[in-house]
Structure formats: C-alpha cells, structure tokens
Protein backbone atom coordinates (compact mmCIF):
# COMPACT_ATOMS: atom_id res chain seq x y z
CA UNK A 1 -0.95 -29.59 23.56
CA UNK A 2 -0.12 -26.06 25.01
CA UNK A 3 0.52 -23.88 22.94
CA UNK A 4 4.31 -22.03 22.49
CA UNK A 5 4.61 -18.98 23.89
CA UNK A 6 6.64 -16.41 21.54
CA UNK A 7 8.15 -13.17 22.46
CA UNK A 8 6.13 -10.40 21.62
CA UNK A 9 6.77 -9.32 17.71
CA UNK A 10 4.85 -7.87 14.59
CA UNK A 11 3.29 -11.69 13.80
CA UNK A 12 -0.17 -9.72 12.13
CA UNK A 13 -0.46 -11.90 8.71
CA UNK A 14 -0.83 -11.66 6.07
CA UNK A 15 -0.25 -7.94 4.83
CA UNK A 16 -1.12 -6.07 2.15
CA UNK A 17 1.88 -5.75 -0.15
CA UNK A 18 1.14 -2.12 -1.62
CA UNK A 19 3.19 0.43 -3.31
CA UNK A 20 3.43 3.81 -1.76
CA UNK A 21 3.71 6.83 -4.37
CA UNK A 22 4.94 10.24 -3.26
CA UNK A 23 6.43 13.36 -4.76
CA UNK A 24 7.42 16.71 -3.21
CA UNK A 25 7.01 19.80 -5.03
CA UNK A 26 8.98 19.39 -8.40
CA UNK A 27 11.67 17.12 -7.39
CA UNK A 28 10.85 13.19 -9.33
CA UNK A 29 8.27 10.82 -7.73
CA UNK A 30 9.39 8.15 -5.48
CA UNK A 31 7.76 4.79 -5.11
CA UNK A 32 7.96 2.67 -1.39
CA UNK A 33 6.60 -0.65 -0.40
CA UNK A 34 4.87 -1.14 2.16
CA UNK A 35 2.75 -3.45 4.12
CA UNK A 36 2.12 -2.11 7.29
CA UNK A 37 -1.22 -0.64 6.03
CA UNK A 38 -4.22 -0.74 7.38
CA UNK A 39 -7.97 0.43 7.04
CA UNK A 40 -8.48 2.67 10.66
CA UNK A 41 -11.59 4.65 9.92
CA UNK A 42 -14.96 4.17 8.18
CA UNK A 43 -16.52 7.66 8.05
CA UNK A 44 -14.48 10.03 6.88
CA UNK A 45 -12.65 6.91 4.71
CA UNK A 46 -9.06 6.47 6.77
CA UNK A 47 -6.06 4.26 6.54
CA UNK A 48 -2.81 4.00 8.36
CA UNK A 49 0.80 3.60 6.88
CA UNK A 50 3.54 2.96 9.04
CA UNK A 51 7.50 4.16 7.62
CA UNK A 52 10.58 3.42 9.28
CA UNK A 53 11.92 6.97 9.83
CA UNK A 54 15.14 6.19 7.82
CA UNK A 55 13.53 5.62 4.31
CA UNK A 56 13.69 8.65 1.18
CA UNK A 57 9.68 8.57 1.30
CA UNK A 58 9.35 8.81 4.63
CA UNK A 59 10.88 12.45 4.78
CA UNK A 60 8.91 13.41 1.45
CA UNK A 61 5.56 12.77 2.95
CA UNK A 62 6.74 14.14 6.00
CA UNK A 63 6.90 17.70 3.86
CA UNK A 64 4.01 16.90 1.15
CA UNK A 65 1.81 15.28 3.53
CA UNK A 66 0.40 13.20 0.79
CA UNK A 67 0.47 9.99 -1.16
CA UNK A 68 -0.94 7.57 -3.18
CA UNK A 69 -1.37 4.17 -1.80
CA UNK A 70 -0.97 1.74 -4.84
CA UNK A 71 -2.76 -1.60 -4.69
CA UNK A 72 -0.93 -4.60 -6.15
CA UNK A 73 -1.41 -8.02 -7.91
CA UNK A 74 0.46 -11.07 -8.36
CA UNK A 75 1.78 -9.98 -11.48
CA UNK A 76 3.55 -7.14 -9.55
CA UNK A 77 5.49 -9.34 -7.87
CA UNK A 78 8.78 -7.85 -9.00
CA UNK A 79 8.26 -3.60 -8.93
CA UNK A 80 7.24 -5.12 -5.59
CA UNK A 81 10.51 -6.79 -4.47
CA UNK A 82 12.78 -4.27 -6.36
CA UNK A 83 10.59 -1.04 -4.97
CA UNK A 84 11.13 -2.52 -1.07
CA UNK A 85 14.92 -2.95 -1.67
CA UNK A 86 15.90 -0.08 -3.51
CA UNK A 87 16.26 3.46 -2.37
CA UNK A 88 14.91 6.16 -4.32
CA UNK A 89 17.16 8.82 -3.84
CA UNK A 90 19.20 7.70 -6.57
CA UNK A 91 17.04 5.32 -8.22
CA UNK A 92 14.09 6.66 -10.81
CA UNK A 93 11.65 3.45 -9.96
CA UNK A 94 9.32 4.66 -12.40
CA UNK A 95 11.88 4.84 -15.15
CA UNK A 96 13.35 1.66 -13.76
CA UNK A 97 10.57 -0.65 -13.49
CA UNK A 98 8.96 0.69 -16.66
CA UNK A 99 6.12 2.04 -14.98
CA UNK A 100 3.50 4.88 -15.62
CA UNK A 101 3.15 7.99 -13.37
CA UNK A 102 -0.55 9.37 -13.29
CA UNK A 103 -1.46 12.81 -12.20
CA UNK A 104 -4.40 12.30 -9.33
CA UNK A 105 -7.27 14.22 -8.74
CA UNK A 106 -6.49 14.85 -4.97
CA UNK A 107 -3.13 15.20 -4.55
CA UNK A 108 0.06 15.87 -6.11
CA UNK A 109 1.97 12.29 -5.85
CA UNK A 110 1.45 10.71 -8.83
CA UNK A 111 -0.60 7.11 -9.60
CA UNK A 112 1.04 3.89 -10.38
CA UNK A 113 -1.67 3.67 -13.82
CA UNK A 114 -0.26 -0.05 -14.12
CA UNK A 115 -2.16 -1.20 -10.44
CA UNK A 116 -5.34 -1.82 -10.45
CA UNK A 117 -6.75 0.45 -7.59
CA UNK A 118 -5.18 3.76 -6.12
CA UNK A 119 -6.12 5.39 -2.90
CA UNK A 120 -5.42 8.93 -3.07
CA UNK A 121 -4.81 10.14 0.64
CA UNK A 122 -3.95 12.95 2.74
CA UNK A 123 -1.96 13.36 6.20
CA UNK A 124 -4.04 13.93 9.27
CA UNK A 125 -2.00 13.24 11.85
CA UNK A 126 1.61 11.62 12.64
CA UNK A 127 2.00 9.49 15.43
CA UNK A 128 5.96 8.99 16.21
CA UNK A 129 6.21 5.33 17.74
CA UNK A 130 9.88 4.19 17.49
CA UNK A 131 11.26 2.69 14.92
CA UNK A 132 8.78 3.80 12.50
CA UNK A 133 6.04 6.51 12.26
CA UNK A 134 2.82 6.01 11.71
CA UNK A 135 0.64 8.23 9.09
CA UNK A 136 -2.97 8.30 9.39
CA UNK A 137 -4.41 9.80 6.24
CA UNK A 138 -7.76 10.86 4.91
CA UNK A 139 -8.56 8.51 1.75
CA UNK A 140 -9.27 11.32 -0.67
CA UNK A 141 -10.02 9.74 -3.75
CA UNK A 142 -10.29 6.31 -5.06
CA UNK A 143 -8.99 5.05 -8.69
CA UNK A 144 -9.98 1.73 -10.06
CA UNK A 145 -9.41 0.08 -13.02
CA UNK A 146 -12.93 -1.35 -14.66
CA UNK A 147 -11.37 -4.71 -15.58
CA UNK A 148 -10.66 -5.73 -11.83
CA UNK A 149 -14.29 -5.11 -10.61
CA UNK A 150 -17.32 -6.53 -10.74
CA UNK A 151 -21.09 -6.14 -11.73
CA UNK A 152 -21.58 -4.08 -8.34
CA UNK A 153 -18.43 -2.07 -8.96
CA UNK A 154 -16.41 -3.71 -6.01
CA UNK A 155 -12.92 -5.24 -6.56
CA UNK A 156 -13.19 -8.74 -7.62
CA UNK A 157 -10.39 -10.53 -5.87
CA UNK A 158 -10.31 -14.01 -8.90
CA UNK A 159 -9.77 -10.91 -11.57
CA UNK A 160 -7.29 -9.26 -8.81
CA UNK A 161 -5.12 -11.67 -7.28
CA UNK A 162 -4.04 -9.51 -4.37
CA UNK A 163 -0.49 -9.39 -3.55
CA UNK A 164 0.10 -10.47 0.51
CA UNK A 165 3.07 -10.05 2.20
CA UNK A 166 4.47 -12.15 5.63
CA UNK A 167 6.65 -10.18 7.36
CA UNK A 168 8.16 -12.47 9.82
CA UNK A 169 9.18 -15.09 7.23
CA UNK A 170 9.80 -12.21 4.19
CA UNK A 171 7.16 -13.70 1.90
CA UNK A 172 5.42 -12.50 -0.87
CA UNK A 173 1.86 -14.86 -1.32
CA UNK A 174 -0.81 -14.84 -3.84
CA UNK A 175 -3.90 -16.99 -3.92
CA UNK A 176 -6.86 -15.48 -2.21
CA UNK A 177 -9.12 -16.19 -4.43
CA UNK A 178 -11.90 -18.34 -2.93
CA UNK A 179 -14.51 -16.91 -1.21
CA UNK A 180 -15.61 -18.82 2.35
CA UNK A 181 -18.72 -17.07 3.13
CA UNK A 182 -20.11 -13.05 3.25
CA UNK A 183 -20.07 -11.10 6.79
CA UNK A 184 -23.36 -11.83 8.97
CA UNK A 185 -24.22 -14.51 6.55
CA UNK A 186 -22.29 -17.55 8.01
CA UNK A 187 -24.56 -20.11 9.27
C-alpha cells in the first residue's frame, strides 16, 4: 500500500515537554512550556528553543537573553499542562503551582529545584522565522539532581520517566523506559 501523502506540517514526534524559566531584571520569574527544543550543537554545548512571538516569555528573553531550560517527568504532568495554558503576566506560576525558584550559577532566570535536570543557557543568536522565533543558546551550565542518574553520572531514563509531548494530536506521553540497544552497538 502507498503511502498517504499529508500536507506539509510540524509532524517531528515525540517532543520534549520542558519548562522554560526566565526572569528580567527584578520584575518575578516566569515559567513557559515548551517542546520545540532541540539539541543543535555538540562543541560549544547548544540547543534551540523556538517561541511564538506573542507569548510573556518570549519578550523577556528577548531583553535578558537568558533562560533556564527545565527538564520534566511524568509526575510533572500538571505544572506542565497549566504552565502551557496560562499566561504569566498575571499569573505567579511559581506561587501557583507550588514550585521552587533556584538561583543558577550562569544566569539570572531562576531553576525549577523540583525537575530533575536544568540547562542553564545563554542567547547566541535569534533567528525570526514566522510565527515563532527561534533562540539558539549556549548551554552554560548543567544542574542535575543525584537521584535521577546513574553509576556513570548520566540521566537514567527508568528513575526519570521523561515527559514527551505530540504536538499534532496535543498529547502529553510517558513511558520511555526500555532501552532497545546503545549507538554503534546494534548488530
């Protein structure tokens, strides 16, 4: 059978589901969610955020060209939902969602001390692409919480429980937590 062809569309799954910290100057820290993240650079460490224009964090890092990019679990499942459909410009998420802000080493947006790895980053470049704009940022720092990794210090995803996102059906997933074979090493 052929297979259907689709019109063209952002069908990359799944996503990370992450939360996005971000403070400028003095004014309180918002929190976004994102999952249009993505690793873009090994050496110096890089990732790449994109934020529709409209949203409160997007003009923040705009002017602090910084953030913390918050990893989530399963058990975030809600901060998740509630930070993604909430706007902070009214809205204290931290106070809201009972969570804990963190002073970094890096940068001046704050940690999320209740998920289990934070990627301190800074703004390199902006790419403006439509809709939203894309941030690629220098991962400054990395924060990780000694219960989620393993005897080689790397995350262990059973302990984890990454949270995934599908954007084109607007579903949060869990369950990858079975390991099908190591790079190079598949036979």
């Amino acid at each position: 059978m052929p297979k259907k062809l689709l019109k063209a569309q952002t069908l990359l799954i799944p996503l990370p589901a992450v939360l996005i910290s971000c403070q400028w100057g003095v004014e309180k820290p918002n929190i976004i969610t994102a999952s249009w993240v993505g690793i873009c650079c090994s050496e110096p460490p890089m990732l790449s955020v994109a934020i529709r224009k409209g949203r409160f964090s997007h003009s923040i890092i705009s002017k602090s060209m910084e953030f913390v990019v918050n990893l989530t679990s399963e058990k975030h499942l809600k901060v998740v939902d509630f930070c993604g459909t909430i706007s902070g410009k009214k809205v204290d998420k931290f106070k809201k969602m009972g969570l804990t802000p963190k002073k970094g080493e890096k940068v001046n947006a704050p940690l999320i001390e209740e998920c289990p790895f934070n990627l301190e980053c800074v703004v390199r470049k902006i790419l403006k692409l439509g809709s939203h704009d894309l941030f690629i940022s220098e991962i400054v720092a990395v924060h990780a919480d000694p219960a989620y990794l393993d005897q080689q210090n790397k995350p262990d995803l059973k302990k984890f429980k990454p949270l995934i996102y599908c954007t084109k059906a607007q579903e949060y997933w869990g369950g990858l937590s079975v390991m099908l074979g190591k790079y190079g090493k598949i036979k």
